[in-house]
Protein backbone atom coordinates (compact mmCIF):
# COMPACT_ATOMS: atom_id res chain seq x y z
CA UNK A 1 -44.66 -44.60 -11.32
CA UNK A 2 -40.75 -44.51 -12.75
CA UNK A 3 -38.34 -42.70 -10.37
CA UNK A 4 -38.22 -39.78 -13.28
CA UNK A 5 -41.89 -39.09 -13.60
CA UNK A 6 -42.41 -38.43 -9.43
CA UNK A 7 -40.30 -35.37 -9.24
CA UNK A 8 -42.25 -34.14 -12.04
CA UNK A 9 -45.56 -34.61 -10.86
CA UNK A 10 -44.46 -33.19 -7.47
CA UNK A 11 -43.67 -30.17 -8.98
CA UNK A 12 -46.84 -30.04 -10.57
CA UNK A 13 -48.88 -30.76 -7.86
CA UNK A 14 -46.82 -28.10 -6.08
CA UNK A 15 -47.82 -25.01 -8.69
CA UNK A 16 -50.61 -25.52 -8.05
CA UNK A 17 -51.19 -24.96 -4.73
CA UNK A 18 -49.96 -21.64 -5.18
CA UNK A 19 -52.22 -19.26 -4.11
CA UNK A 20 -54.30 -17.16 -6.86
CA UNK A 21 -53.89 -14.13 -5.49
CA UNK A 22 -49.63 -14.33 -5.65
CA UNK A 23 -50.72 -13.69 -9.63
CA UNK A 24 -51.76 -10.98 -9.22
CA UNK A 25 -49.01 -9.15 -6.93
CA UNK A 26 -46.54 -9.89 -10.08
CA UNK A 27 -46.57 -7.06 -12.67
CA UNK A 28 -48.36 -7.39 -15.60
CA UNK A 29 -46.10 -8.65 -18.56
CA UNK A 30 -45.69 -6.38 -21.57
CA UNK A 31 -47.49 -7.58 -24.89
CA UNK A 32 -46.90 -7.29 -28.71
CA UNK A 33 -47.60 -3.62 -30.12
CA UNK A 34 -49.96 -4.66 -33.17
CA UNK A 35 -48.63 -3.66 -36.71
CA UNK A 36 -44.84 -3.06 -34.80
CA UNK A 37 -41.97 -5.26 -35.28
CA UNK A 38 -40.12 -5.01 -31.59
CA UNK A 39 -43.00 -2.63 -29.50
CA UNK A 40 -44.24 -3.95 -26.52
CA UNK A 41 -47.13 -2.19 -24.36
CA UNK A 42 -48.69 -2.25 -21.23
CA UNK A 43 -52.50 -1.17 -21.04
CA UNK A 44 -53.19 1.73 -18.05
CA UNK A 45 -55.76 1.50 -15.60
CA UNK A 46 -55.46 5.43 -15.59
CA UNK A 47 -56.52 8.12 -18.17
CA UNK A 48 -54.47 9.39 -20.51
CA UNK A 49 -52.58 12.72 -18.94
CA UNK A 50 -52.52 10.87 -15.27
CA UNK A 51 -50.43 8.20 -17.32
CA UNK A 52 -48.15 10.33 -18.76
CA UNK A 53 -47.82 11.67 -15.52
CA UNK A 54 -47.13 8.88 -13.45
CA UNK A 55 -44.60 8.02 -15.85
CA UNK A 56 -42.33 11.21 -15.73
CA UNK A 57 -42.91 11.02 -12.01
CA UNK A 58 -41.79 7.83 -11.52
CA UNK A 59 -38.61 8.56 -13.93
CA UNK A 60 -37.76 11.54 -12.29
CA UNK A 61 -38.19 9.15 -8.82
CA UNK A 62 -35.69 6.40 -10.11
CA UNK A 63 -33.01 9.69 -10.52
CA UNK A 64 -33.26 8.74 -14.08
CA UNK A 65 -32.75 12.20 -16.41
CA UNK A 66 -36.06 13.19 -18.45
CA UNK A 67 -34.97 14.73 -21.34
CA UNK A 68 -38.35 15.52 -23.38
CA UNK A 69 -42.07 15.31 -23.57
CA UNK A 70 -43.58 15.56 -26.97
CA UNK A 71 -47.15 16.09 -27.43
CA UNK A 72 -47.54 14.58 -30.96
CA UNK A 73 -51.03 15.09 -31.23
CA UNK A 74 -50.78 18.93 -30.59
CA UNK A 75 -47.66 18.77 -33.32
CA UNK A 76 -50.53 16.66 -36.06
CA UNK A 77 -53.08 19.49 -34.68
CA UNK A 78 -50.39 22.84 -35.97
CA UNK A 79 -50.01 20.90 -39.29
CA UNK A 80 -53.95 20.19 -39.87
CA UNK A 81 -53.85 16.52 -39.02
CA UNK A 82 -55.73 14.98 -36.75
CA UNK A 83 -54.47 11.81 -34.74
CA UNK A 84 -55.39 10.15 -31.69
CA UNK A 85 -53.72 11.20 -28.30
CA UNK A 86 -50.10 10.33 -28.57
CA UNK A 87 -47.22 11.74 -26.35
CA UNK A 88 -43.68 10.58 -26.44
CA UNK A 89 -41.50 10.90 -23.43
CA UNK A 90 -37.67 10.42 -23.72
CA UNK A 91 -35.53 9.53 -20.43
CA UNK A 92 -32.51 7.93 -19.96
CA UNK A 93 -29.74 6.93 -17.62
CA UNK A 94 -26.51 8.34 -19.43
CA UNK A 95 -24.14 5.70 -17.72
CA UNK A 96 -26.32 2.88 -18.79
CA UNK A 97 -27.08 4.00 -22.33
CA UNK A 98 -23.72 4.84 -23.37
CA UNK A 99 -22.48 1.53 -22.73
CA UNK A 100 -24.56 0.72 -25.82
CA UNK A 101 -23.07 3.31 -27.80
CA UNK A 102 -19.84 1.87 -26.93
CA UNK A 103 -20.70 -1.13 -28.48
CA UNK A 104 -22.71 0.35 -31.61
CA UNK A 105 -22.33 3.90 -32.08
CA UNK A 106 -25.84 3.19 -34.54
CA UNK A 107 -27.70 2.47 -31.16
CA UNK A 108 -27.59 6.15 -30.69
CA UNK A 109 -30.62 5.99 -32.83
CA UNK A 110 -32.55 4.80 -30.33
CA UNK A 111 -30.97 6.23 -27.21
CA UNK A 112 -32.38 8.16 -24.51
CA UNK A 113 -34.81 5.79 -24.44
CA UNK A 114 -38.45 6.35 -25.54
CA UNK A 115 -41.96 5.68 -23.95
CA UNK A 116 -45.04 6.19 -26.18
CA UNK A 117 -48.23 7.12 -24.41
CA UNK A 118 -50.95 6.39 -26.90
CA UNK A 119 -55.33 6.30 -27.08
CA UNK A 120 -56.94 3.74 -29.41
CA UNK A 121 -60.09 4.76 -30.89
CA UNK A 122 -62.23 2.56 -27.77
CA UNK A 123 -60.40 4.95 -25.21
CA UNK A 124 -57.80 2.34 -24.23
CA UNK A 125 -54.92 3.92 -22.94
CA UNK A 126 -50.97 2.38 -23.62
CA UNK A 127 -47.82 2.92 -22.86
CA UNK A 128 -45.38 1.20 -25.45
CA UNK A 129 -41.68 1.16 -25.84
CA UNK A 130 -38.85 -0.40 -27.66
CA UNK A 131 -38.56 -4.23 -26.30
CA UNK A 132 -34.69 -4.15 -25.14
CA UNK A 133 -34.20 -7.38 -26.75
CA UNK A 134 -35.23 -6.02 -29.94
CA UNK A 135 -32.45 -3.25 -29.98
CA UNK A 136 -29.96 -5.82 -29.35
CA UNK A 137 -30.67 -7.84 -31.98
CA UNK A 138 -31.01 -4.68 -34.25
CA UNK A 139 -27.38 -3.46 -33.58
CA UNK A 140 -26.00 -7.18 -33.22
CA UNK A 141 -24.65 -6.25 -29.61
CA UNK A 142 -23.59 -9.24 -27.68
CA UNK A 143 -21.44 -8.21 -25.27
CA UNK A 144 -23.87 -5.92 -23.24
CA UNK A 145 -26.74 -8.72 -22.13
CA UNK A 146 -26.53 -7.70 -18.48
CA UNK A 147 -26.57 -4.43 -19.06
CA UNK A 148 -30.23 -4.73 -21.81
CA UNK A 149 -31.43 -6.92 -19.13
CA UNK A 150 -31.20 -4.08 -16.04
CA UNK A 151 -32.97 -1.65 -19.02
CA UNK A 152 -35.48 -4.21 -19.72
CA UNK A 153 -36.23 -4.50 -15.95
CA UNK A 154 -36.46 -1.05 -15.43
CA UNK A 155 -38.42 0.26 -18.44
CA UNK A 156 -40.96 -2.50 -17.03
CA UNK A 157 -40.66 -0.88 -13.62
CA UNK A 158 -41.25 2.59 -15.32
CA UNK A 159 -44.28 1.30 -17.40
CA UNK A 160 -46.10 -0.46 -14.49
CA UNK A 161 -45.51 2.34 -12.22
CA UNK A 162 -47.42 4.71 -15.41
CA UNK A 163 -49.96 2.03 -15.27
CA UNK A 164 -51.06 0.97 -12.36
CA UNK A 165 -53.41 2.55 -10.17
């Protein structure tokens, strides 16, 4: 075996012996919102108003301002439309978000930030939310990439904590 091809094959051999169970303590990673450019979603193991509460809970917890709940469906309902469940809660961490405004005063469009409790037609319950990298990309900010990674990590932190039981 060449001198190159050893390491590798160590570190093979090495992942995996890691336990199964260390899987699942790691949160569960966001996935593509279907028909969305830039949504990502994680699916709840709780029903739909425990969700939405979990996740102003754990907002408020973080000493992260909640600005807004919005019960869309009830808004569809007072115009004669009907929808599925669909609640949008807006949050946001003023000396975080700004710093994006500094850079794109346009980002304002999509600051506080925005979490999008949702029911599919099956009963599934989501929470969804603009992917961070997404936003970047949209208002060509480069100079900020710490900063959309901490909101990336925290939006996850915010969506697990909704989701999880």
């Amino acid at each position: 075996m060449s001198p190159i091809a050893r390491p590798l094959l160590a570190a093979s051999l090495a992942m995996l012996a890691i336990p199964a169970f260390a899987e699942a303590s790691v949160a569960a990673a966001p996935v593509a919102a279907p028909h969305a450019a830039g949504i990502v979603r994680l699916h709840s193991a709780n029903d739909f108003d425990q969700t939405v509460a979990r996740l102003k809970s754990d907002v408020v917890a973080k000493g992260i301002r909640f600005f807004d709940q919005i019960d869309q469906t009830a808004l569809g309902a007072g115009a004669d439309l009907k929808i599925r469940r669909s609640t949008l809660v807006l949050f946001g961490n003023p000396p975080l978000g700004v710093q994006f405004l500094q850079s794109n005063p346009y980002a304002g469009l999509d600051w506080p930030v925005r979490m999008l409790v949702t029911e599919d037609a099956d009963g599934s319950i989501w929470v969804a939310w603009t992917d961070f990298d997404f936003i970047a990309n949209r208002y060509a900010i480069a100079d900020r990439a710490p900063q959309f990674k901490m909101a990336s990590e925290v939006a996850l932190s915010i969506a697990t904590a909704a989701t999880t039981r």
